[in-house]
C-alpha atoms as a PDB file:
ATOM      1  CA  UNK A   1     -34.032  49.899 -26.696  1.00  0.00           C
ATOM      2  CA  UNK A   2     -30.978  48.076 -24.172  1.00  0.00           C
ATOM      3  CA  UNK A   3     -28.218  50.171 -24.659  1.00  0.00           C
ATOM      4  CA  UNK A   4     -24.702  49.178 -25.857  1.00  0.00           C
ATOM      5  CA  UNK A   5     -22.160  48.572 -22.986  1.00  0.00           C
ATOM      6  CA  UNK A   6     -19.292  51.078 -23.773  1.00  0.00           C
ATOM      7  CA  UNK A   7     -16.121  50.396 -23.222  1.00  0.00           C
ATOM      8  CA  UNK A   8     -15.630  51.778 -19.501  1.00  0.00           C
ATOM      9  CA  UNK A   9     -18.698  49.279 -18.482  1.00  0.00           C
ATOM     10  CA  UNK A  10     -16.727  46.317 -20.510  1.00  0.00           C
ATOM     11  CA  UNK A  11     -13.740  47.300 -17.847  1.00  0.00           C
ATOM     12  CA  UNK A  12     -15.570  47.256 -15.367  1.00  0.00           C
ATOM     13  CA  UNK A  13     -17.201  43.454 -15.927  1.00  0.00           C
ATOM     14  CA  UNK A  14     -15.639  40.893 -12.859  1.00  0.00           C
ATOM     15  CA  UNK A  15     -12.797  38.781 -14.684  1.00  0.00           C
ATOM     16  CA  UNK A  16     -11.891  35.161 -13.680  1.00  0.00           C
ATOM     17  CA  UNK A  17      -9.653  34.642 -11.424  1.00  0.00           C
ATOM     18  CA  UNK A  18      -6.537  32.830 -12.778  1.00  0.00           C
ATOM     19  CA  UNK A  19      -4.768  30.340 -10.577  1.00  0.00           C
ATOM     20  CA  UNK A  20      -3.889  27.839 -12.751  1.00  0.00           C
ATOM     21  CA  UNK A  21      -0.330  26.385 -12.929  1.00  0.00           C
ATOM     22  CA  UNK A  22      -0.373  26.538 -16.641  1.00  0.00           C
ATOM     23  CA  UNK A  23      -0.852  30.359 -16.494  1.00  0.00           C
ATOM     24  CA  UNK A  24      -4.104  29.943 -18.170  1.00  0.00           C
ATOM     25  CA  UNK A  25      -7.396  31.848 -17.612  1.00  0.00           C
ATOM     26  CA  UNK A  26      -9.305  28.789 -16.326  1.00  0.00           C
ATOM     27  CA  UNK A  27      -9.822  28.038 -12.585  1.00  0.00           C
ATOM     28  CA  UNK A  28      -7.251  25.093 -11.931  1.00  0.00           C
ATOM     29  CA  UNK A  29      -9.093  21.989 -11.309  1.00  0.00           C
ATOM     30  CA  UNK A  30      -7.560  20.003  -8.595  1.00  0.00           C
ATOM     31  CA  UNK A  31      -8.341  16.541  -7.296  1.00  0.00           C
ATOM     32  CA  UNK A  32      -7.258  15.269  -4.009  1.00  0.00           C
ATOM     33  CA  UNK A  33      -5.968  11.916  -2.826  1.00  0.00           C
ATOM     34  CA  UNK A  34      -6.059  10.552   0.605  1.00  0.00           C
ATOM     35  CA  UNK A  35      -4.897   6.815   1.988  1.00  0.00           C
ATOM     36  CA  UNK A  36      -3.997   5.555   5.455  1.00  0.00           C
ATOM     37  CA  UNK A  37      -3.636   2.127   6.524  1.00  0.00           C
ATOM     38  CA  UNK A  38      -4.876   0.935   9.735  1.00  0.00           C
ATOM     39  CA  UNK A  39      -1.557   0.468  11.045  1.00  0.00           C
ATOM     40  CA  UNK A  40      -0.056   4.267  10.580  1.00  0.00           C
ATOM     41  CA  UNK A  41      -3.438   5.563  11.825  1.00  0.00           C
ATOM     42  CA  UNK A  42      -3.038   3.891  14.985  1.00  0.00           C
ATOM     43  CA  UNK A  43       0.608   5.219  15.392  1.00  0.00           C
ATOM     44  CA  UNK A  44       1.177   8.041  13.610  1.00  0.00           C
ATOM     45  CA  UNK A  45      -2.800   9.753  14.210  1.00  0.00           C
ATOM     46  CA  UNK A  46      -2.539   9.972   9.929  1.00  0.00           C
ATOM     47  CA  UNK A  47      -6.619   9.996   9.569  1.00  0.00           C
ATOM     48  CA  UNK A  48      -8.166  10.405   6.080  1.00  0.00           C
ATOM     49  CA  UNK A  49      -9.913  13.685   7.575  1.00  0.00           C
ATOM     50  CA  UNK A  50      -6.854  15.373   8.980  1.00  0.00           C
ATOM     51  CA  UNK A  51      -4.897  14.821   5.233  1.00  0.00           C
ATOM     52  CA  UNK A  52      -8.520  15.909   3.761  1.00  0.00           C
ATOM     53  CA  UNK A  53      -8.807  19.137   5.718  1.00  0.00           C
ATOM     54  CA  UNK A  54      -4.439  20.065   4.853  1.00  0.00           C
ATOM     55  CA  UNK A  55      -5.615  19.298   1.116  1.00  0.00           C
ATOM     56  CA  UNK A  56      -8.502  21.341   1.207  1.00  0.00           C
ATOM     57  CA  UNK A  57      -7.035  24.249   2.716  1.00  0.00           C
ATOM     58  CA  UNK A  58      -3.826  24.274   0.451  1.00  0.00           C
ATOM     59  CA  UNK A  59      -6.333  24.409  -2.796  1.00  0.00           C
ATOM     60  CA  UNK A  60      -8.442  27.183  -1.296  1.00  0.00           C
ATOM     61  CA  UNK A  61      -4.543  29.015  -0.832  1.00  0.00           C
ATOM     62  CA  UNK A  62      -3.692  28.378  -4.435  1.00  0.00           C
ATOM     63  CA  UNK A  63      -7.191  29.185  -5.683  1.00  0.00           C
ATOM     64  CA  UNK A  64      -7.452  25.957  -7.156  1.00  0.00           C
ATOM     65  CA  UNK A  65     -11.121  24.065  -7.440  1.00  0.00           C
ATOM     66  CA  UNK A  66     -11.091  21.100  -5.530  1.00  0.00           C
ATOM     67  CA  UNK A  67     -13.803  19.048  -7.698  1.00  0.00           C
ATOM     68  CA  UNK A  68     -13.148  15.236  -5.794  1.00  0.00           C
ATOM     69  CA  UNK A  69     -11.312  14.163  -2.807  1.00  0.00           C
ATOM     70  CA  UNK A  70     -10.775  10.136  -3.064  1.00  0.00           C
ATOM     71  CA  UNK A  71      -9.814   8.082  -0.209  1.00  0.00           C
ATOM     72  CA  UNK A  72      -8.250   4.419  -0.254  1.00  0.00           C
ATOM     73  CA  UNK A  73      -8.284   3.789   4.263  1.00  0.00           C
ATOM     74  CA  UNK A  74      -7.012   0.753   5.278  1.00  0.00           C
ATOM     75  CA  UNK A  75      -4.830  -0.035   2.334  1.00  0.00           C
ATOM     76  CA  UNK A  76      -1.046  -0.461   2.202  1.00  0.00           C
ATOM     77  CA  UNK A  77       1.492   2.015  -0.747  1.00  0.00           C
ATOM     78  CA  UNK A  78       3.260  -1.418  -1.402  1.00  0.00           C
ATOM     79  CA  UNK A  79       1.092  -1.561  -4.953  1.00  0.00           C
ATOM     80  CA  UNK A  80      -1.080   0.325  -6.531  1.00  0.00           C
ATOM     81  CA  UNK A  81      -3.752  -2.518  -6.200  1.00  0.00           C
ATOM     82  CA  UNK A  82      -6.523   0.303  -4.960  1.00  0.00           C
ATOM     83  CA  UNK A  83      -9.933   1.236  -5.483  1.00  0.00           C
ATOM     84  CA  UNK A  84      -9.009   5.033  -5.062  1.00  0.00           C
ATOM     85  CA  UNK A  85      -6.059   4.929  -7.020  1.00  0.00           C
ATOM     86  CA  UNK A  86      -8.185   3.163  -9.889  1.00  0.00           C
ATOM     87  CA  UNK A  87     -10.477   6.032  -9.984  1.00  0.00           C
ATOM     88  CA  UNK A  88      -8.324   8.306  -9.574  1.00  0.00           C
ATOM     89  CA  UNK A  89      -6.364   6.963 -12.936  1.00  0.00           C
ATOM     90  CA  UNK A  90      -9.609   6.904 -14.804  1.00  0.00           C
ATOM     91  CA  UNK A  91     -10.247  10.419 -14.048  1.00  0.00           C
ATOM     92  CA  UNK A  92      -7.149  11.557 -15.404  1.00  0.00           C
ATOM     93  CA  UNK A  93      -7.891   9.567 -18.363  1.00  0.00           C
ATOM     94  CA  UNK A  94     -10.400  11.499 -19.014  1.00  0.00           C
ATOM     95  CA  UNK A  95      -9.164  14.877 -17.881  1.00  0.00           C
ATOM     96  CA  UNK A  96     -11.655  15.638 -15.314  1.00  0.00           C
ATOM     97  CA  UNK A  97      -8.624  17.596 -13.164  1.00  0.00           C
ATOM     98  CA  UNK A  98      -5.662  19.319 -14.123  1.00  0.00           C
ATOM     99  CA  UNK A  99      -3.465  18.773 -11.181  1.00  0.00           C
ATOM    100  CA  UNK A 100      -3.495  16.007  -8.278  1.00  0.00           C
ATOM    101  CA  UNK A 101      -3.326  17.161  -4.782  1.00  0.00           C
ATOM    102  CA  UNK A 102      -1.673  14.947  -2.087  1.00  0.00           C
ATOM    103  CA  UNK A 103      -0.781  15.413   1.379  1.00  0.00           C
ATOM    104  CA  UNK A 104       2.684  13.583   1.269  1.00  0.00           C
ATOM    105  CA  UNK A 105       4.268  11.323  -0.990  1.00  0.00           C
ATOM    106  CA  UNK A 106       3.891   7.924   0.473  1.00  0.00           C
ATOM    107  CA  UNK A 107       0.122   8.792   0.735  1.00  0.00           C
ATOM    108  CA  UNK A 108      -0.106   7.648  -2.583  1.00  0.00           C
ATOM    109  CA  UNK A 109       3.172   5.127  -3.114  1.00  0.00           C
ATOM    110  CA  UNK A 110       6.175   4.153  -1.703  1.00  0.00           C
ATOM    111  CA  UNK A 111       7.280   2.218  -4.773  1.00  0.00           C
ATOM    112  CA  UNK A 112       9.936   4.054  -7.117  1.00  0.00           C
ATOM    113  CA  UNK A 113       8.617   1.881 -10.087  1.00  0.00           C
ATOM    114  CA  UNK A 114       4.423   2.478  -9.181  1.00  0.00           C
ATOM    115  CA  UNK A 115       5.952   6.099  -8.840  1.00  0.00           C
ATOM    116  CA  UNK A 116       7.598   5.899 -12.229  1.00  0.00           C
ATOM    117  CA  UNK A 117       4.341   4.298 -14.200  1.00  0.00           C
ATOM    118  CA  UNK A 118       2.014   6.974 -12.445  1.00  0.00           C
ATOM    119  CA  UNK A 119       4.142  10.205 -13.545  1.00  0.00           C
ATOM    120  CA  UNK A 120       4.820   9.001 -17.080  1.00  0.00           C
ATOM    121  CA  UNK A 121       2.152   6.930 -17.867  1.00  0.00           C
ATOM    122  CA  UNK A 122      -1.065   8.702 -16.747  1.00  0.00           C
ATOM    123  CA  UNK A 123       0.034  11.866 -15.366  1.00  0.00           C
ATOM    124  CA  UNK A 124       2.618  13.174 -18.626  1.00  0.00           C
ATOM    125  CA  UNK A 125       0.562  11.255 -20.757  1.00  0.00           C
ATOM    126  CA  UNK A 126      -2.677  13.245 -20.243  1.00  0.00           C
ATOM    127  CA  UNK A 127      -1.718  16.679 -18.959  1.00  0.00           C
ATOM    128  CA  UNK A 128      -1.981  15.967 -15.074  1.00  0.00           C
ATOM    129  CA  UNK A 129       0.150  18.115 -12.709  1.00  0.00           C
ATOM    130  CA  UNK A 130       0.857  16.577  -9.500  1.00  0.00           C
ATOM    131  CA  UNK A 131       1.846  18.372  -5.970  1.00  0.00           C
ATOM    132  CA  UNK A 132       2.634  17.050  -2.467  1.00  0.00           C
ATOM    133  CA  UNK A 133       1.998  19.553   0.092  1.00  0.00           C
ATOM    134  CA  UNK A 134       4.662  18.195   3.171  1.00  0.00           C
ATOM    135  CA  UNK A 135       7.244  17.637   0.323  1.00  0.00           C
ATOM    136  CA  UNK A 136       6.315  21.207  -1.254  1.00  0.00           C
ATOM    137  CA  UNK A 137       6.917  20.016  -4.904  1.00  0.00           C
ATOM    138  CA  UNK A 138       4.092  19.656  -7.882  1.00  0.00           C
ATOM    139  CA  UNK A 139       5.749  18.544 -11.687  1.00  0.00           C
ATOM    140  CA  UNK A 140       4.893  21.452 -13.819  1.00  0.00           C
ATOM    141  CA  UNK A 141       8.294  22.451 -13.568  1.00  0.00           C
ATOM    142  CA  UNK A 142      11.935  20.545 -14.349  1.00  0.00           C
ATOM    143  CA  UNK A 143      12.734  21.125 -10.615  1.00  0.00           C
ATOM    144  CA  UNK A 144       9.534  19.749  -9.165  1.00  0.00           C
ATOM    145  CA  UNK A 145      10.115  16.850 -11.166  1.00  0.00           C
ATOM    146  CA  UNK A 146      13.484  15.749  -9.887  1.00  0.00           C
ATOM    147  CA  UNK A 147      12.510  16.198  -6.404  1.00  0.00           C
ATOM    148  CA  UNK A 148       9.602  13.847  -6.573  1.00  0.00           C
ATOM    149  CA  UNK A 149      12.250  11.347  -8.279  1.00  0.00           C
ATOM    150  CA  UNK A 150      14.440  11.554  -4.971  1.00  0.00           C
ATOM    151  CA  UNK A 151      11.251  11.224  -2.581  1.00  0.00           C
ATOM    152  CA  UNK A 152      10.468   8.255  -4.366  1.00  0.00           C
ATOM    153  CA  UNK A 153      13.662   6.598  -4.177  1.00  0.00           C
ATOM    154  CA  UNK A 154      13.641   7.759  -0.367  1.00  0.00           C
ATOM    155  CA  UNK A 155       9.689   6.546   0.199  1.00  0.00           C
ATOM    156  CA  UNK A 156      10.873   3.075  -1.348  1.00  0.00           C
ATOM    157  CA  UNK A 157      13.968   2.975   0.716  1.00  0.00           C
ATOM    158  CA  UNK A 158      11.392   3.446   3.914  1.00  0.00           C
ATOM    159  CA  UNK A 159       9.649   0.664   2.993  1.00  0.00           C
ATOM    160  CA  UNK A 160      12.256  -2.062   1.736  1.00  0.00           C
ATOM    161  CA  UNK A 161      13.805  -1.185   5.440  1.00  0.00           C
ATOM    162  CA  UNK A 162      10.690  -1.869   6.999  1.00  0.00           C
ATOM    163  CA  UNK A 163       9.915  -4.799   5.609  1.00  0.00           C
ATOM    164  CA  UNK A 164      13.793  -6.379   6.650  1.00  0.00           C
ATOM    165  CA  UNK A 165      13.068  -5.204  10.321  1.00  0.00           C
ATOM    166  CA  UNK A 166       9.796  -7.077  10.487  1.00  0.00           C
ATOM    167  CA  UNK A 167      11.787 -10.055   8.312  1.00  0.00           C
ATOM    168  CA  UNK A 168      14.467  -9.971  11.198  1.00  0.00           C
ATOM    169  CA  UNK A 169      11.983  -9.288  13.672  1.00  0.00           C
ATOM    170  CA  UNK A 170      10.002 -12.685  12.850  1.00  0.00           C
ATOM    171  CA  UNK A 171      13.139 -14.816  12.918  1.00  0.00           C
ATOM    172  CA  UNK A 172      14.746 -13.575  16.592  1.00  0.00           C
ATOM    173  CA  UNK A 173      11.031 -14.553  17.746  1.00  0.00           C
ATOM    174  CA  UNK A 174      11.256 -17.867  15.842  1.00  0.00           C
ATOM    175  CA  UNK A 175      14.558 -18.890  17.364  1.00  0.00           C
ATOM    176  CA  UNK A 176      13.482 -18.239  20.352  1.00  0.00           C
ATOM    177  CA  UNK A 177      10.197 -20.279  19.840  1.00  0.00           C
ATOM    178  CA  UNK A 178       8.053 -16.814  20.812  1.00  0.00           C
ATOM    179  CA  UNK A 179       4.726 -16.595  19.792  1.00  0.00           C
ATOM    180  CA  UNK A 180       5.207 -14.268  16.435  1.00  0.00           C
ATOM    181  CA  UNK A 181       1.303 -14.781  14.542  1.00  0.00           C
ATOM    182  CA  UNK A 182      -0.808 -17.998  14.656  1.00  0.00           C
ATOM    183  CA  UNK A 183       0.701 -20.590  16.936  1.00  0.00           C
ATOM    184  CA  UNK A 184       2.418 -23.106  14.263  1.00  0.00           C
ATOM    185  CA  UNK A 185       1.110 -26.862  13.975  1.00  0.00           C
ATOM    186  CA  UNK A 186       3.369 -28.997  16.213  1.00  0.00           C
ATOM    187  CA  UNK A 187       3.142 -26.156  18.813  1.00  0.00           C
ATOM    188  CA  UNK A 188       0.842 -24.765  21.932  1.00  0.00           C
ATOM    189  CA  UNK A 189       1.100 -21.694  23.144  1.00  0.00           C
ATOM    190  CA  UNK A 190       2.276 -21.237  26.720  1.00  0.00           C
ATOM    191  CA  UNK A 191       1.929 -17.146  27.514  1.00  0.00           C
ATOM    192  CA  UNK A 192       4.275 -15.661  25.071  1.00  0.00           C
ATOM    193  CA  UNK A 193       6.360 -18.571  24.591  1.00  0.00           C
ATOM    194  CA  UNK A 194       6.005 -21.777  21.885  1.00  0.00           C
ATOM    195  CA  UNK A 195       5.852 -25.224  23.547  1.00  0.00           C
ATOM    196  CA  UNK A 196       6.028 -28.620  21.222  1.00  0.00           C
ATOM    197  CA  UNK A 197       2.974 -30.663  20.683  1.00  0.00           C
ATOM    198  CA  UNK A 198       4.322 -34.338  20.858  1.00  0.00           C
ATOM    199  CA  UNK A 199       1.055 -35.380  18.679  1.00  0.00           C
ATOM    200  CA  UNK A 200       1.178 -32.592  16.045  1.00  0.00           C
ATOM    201  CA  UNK A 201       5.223 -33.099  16.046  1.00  0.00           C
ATOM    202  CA  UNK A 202       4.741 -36.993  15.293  1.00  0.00           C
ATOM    203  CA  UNK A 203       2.963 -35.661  12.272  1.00  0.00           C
ATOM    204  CA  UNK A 204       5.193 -33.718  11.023  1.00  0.00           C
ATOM    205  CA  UNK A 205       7.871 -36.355  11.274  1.00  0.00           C
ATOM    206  CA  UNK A 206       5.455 -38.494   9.316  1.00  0.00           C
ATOM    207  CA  UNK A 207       5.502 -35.587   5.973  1.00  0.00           C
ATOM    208  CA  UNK A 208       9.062 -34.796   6.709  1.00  0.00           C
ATOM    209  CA  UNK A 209       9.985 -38.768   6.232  1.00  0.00           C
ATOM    210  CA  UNK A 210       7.625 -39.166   3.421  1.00  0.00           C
ATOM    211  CA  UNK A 211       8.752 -36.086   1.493  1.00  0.00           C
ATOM    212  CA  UNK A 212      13.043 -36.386   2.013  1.00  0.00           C
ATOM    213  CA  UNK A 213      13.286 -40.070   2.029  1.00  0.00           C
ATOM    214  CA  UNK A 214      10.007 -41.582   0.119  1.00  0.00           C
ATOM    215  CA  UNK A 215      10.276 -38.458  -2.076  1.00  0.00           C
ATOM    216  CA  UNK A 216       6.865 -37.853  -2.075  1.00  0.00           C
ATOM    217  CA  UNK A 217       5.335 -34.965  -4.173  1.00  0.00           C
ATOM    218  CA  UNK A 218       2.836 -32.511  -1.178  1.00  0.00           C
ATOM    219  CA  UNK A 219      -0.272 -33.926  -2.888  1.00  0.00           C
ATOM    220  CA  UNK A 220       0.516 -37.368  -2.419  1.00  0.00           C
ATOM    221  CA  UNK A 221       1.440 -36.858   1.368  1.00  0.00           C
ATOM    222  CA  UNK A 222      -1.507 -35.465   1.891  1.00  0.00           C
ATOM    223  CA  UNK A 223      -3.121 -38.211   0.770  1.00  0.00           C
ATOM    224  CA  UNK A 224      -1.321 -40.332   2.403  1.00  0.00           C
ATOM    225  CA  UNK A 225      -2.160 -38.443   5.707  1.00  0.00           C
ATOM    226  CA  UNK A 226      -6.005 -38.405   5.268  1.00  0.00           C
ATOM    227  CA  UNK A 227      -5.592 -42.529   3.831  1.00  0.00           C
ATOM    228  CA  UNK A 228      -3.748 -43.161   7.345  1.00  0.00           C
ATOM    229  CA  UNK A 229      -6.120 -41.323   9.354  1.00  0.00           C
ATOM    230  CA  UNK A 230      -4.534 -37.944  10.560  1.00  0.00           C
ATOM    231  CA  UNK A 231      -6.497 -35.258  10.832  1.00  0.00           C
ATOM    232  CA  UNK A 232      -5.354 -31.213  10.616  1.00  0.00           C
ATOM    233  CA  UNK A 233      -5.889 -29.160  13.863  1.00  0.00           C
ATOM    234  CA  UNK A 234      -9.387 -28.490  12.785  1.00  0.00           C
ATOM    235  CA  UNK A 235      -9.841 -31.916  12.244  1.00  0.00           C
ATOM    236  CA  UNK A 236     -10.312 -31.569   8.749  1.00  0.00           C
ATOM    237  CA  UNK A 237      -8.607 -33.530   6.135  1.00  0.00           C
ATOM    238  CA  UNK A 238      -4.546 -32.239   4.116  1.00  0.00           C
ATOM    239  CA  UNK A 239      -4.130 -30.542   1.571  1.00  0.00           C
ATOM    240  CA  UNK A 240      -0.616 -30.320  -0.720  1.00  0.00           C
ATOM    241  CA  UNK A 241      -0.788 -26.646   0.349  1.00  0.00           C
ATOM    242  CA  UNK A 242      -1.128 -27.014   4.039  1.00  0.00           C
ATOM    243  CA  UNK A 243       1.396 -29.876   3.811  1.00  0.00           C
ATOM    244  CA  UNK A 244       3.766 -27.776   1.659  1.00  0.00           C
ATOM    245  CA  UNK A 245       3.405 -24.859   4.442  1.00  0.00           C
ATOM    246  CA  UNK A 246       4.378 -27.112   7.155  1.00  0.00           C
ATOM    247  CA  UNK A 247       7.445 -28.616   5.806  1.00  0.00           C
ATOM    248  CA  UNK A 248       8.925 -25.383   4.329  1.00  0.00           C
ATOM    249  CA  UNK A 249       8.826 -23.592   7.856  1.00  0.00           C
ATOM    250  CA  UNK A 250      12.460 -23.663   9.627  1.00  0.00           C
ATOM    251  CA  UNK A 251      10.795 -23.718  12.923  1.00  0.00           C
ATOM    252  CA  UNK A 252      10.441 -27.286  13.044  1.00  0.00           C
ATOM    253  CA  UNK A 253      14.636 -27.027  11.225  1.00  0.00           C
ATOM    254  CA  UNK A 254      15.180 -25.049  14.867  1.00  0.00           C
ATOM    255  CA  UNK A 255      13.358 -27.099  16.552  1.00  0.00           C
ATOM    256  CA  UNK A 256      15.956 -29.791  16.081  1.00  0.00           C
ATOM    257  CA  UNK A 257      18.810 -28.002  16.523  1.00  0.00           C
ATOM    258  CA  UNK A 258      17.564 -26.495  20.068  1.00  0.00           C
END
């Protein structure tokens, strides 16, 4: 006959080891995110492995189980238009972690409003804690929560002033006729600089004229340019879009004026 475990062998039976924010007996379950676009990589050195290897570490620290570790590379924080970030909602739909694990902020948005709809919507909604390592935050407290509102507004801030450097970037370049992308039809490129093409020009003159004083809709220029035999840089026939492109650009508007 087994004997019965007294009460001194009960004691001495290993307990789990607690970690979880929720000060519960069950091992936290923690799921990591990861992104990097190709841009920051090349700059900063951000790689998916070196944010992998910080979030692994920091949930061995905490004693948290890291049970996934998704990774969007290549992809911009402007939306939230990501395969990673997709599965990384579904999981928390269906509660497969208890707390996300991120290696800063912006990894995963730098959009106060994406921010907004990922904290109340998924992660409030179905339990999910969430914790930046750099920013040394995570939302199961009051405290934790406030600071991720300010990094948002901050991340956001970061981007919008991005986005008007490039903005006034692209325009010095265009009044100065400097190559700033794909060489614009009714232009060559000569080194760095923009020269005019007298034949693509004439063309352009043509849509210009039909669209301000025939008031022509894009469509029917178009037309009008494949009926009277002009062909597009590739030799293929208009389209309104391609015509509509052309005659919205200010280059030609500078052009002019130069």
């Amino acid at each position: 006959m087994t004997p019965k475990p007294t009460a001194k062998t009960k004691d001495r039976q290993p307990k789990a080891l607690s970690c979880s924010v929720s000060n519960t007996n069950t091992k936290t379950r923690a799921l990591g995110y990861v992104r990097v676009s190709t841009e920051e990589q090349v700059k900063e050195g951000i790689s998916l492995e070196n944010q992998a290897e910080c979030i692994r570490a920091f949930c061995i620290a905490k004693g948290w189980q890291l049970v996934d570790l998704i990774a969007d590379e290549g992809k911009s924080a402007k939306d939230l238009h990501r395969d990673g970030v997709a599965k990384m909602i579904a999981s928390a739909k269906s509660k497969e972690f208890d707390i996300l694990v991120i290696y800063r902020l912006d990894r995963l948005t730098r959009c106060v409003r994406d921010l907004g709809y990922l904290v109340q919507d998924v992660f409030d909604r179905y339990g999910i804690a969430f914790s930046s390592i750099q920013e040394s935050f995570d939302t199961s407290n009051a405290t934790g929560k406030l600071i991720l509102n300010v990094l948002g507004s901050i991340a956001q801030w970061e981007r919008e002033t991005i986005v008007e450097r490039t903005r006034d970037g692209l325009r010095y370049k265009k009044a100065k006729f400097e190559s700033y992308g794909p060489v614009p039809y009714g232009f060559i490129l000569d080194g760095k600089r923009l020269l005019p093409n007298p034949n693509e020009l004439a063309v352009v003159d043509r849509m210009t004229h039909l669209r301000h004083d025939s008031r022509y809709s894009y469509r029917k220029i178009a037309d009008r340019l494949n009926a009277e035999g002009f062909l597009t840089r590739t030799g293929r026939k208009w389209f309104a879009s391609s015509v509509q492109a052309i005659i919205k650009n200010d280059i030609y508007t500078k052009l002019e004026a130069a």
